[in-house]
Protein backbone atom coordinates (compact mmCIF):
# COMPACT_ATOMS: atom_id res chain seq x y z
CA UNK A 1 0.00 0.00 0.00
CA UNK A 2 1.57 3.47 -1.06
CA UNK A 3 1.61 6.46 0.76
CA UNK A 4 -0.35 9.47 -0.46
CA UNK A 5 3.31 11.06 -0.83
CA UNK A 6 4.20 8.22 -3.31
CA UNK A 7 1.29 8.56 -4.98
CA UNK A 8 1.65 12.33 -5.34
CA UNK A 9 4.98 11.17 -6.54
CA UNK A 10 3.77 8.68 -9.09
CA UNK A 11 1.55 11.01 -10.54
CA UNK A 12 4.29 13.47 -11.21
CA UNK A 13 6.75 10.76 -12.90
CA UNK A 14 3.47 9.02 -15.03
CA UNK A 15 2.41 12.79 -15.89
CA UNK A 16 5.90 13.32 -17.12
CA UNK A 17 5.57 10.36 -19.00
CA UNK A 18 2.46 11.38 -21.02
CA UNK A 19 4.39 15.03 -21.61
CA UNK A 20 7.39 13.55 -23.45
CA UNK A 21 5.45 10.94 -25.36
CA UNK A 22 3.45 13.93 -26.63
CA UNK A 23 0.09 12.53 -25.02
CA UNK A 24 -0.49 15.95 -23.88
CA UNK A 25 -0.14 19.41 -25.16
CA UNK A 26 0.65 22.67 -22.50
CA UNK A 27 -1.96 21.97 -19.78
CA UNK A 28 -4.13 18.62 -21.44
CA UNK A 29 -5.13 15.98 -19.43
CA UNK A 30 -5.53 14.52 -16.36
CA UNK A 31 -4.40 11.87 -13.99
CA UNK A 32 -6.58 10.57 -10.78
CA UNK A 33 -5.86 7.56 -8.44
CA UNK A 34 -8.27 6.29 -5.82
CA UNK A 35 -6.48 6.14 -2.46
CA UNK A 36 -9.06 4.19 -0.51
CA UNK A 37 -13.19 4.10 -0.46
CA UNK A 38 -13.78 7.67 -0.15
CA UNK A 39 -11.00 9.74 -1.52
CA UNK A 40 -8.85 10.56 -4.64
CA UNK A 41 -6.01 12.27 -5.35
CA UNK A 42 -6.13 13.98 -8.74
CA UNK A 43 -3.73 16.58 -10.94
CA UNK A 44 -4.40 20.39 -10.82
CA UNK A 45 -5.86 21.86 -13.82
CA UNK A 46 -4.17 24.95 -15.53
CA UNK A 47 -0.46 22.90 -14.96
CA UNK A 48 1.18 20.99 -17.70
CA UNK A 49 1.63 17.22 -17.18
CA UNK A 50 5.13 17.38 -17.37
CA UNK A 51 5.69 20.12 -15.02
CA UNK A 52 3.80 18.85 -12.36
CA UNK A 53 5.09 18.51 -8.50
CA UNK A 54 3.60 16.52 -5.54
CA UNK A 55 2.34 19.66 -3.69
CA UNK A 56 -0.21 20.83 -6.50
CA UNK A 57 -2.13 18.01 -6.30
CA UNK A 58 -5.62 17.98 -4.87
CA UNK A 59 -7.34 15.38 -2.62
CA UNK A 60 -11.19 15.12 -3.88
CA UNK A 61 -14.40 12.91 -1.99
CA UNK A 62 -15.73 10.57 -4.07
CA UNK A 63 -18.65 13.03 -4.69
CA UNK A 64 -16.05 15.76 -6.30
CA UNK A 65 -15.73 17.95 -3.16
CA UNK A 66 -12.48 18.94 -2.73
CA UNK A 67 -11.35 18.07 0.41
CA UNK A 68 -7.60 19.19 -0.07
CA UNK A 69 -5.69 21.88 -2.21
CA UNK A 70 -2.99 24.16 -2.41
CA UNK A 71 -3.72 27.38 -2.39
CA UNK A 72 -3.81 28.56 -6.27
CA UNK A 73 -4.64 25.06 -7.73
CA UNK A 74 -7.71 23.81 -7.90
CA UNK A 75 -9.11 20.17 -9.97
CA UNK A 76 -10.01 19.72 -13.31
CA UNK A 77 -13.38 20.04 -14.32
CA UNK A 78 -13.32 16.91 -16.34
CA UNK A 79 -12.80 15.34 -12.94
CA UNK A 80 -16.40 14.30 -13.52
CA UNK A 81 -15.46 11.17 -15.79
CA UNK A 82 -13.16 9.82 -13.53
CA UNK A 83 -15.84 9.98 -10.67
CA UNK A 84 -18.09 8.32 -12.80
CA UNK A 85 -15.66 5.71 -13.51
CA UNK A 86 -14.79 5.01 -9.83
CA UNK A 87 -19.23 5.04 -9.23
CA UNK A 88 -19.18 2.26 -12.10
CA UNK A 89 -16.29 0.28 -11.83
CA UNK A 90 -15.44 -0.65 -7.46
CA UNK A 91 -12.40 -2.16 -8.87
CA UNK A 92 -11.13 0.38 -10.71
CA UNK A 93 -8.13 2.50 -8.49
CA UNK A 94 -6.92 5.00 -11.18
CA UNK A 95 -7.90 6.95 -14.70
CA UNK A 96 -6.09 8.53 -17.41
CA UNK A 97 -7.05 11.16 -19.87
CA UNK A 98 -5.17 12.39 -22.49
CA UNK A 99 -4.63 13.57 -25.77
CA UNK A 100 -2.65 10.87 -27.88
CA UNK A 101 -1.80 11.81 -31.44
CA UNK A 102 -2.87 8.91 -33.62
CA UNK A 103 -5.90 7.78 -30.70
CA UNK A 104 -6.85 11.22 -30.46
CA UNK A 105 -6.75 11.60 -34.68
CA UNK A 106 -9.32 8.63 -34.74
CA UNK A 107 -11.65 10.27 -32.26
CA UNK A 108 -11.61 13.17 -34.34
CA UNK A 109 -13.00 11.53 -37.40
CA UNK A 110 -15.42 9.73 -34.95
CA UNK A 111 -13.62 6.42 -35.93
CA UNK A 112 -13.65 3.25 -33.09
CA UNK A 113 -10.61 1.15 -32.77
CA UNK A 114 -12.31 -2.16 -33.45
CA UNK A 115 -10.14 -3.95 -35.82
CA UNK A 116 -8.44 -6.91 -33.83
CA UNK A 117 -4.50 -6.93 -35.73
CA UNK A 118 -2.63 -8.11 -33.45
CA UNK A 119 -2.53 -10.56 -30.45
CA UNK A 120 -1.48 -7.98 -28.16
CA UNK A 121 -3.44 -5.16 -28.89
CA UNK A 122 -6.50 -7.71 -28.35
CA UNK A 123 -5.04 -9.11 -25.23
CA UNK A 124 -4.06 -5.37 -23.49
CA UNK A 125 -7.44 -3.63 -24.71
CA UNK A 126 -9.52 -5.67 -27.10
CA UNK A 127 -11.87 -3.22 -28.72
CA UNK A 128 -11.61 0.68 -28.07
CA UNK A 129 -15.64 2.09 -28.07
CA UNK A 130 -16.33 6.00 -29.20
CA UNK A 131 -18.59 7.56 -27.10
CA UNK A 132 -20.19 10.46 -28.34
CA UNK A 133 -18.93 13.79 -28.49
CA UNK A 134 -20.45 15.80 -25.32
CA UNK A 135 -19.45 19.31 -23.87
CA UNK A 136 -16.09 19.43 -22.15
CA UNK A 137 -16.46 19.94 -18.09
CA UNK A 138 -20.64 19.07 -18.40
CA UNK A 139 -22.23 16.07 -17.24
CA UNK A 140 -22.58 15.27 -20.77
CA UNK A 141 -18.80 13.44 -20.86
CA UNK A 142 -19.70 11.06 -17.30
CA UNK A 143 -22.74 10.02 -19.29
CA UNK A 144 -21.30 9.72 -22.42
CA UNK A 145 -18.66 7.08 -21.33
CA UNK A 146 -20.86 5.36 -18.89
CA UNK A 147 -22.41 2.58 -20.91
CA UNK A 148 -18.64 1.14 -21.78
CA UNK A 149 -17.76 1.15 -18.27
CA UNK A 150 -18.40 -2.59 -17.59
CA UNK A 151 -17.07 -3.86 -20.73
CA UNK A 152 -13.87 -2.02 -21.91
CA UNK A 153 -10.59 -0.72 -20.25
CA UNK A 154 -10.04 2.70 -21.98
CA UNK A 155 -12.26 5.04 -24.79
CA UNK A 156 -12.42 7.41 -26.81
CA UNK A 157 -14.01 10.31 -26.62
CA UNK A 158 -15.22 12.11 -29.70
CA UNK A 159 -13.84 15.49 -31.26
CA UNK A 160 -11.49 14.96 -27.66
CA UNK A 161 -9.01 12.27 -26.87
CA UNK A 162 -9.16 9.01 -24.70
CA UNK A 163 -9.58 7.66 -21.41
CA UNK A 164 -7.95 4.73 -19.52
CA UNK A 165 -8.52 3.11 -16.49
CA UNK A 166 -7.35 0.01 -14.18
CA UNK A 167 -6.48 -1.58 -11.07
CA UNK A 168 -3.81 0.52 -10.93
CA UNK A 169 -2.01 3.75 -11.97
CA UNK A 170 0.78 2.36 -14.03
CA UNK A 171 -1.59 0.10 -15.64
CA UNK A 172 -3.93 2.62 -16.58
CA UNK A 173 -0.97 4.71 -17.76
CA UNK A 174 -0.05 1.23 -19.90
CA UNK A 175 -3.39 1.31 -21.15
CA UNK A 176 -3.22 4.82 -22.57
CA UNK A 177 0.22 3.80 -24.23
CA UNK A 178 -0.96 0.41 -25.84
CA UNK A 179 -3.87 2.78 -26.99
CA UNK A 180 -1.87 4.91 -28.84
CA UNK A 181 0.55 2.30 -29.91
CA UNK A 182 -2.38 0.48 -31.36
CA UNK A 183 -4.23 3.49 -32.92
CA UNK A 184 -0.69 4.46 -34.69
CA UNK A 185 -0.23 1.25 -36.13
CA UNK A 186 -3.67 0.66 -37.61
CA UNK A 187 -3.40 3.86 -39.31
CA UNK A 188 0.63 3.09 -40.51
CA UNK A 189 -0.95 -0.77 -41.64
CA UNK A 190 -3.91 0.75 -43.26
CA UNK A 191 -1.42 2.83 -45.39
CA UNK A 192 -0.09 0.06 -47.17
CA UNK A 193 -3.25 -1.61 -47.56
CA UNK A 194 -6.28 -3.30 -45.64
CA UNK A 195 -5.05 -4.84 -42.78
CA UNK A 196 -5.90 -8.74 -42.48
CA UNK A 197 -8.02 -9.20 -38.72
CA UNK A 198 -7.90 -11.74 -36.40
CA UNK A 199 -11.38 -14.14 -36.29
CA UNK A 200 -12.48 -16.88 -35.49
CA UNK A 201 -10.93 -19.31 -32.81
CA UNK A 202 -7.66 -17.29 -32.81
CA UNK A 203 -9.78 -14.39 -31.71
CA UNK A 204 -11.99 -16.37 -29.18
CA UNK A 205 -8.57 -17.69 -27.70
CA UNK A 206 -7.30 -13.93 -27.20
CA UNK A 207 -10.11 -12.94 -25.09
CA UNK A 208 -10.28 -15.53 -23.23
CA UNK A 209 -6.38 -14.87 -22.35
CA UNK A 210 -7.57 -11.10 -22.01
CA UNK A 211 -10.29 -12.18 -19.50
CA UNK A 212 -8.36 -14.39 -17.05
CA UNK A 213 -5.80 -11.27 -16.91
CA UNK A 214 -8.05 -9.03 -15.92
């Protein structure tokens, strides 16, 4: 069990991360964790990922009240997806949002990531849903996202970027990467052609791999 200064801590280093992959432009995205039944600690809107440090971060009720923050910082308004992830999913300890190039390009043109091309890609996310486009900061994005909840470990969001979520935050970080690692290489594969899927028992095996990991 981490500390909330190691948390703070791995927030900083995983929101570095998403800066220098260029997940995140200036002050994009955001990065929560669930710290026990109650309470999550969360990023600071208005500060880019990559120049983040432990102190900014803000300590939130599972309601969105903010129960900690340093003077001058204050949470993100799209806080409200990852509380609805944490209301849907009681396993779920930490959520990702960001802005990945080639992901992010395919929620533009309001395109899911569906086609099963490799083993891993199956195995790490299986299919990537779109939910609809809904007004940044409303209680349009929460309900947007909701109904993929059960089923899916990350999504996109229309005209936005993507979301990622898991047990915990480096796998919800690893989510966001396979994400963008799969999105790039559908749209590098589909350049040279229609990429051949995987069907059939192959595919059955996959997910049933994908399910007992979990």
């Amino acid at each position: 069990m981490f500390s909330e200064e190691e948390i703070k801590l791995q927030i900083c280093d995983i929101g570095k991360r998403m800066y220098s992959r260029n997940m995140v432009a200036a002050n994009d995205g955001n990065i929560s964790v669930k710290i026990n039944d109650n309470e999550i600690i969360c990023t600071p809107t208005g500060v880019s990922k990559g120049f983040m440090t432990p102190d900014m971060m803000c300590k939130l009720d599972l309601k969105g009240n903010v129960l900690e923050c340093k003077e001058g910082y204050k949470p993100s308004t799209e806080l409200k997806m990852h509380l609805r992830v944490y209301e849907k999913r009681t396993d779920v300890r930490a959520v990702v949002h960001a802005h990945p190039i080639y992901a992010t390009s395919y929620a533009v043109m309001g395109v899911p990531l569906t086609k099963h091309i490799t083993a891993e890609s199956v195995i790490s996310l299986g299919a990537v849903p779109l939910a609809k486009y809904a007004t940044p900061s409303t209680k349009e994005v929460p309900n947007s996202i909701e109904e993929y909840l059960a089923d899916y470990n990350a999504v996109l969001l229309e005209k936005h970027g993507a979301l990622s979520w898991a047990s915990n935050l480096e796998s919800a970080y690893f989510k966001m990467e396979s994400l963008e690692f799969y999105a790039e290489l559908l749209f590098k594969t589909s350049q040279l052609g229609n990429p051949k899927e995987l069907d059939g028992e192959a595919l059955e095996k996959l997910y049933e791999i994908k399910k007992q990991m979990r």
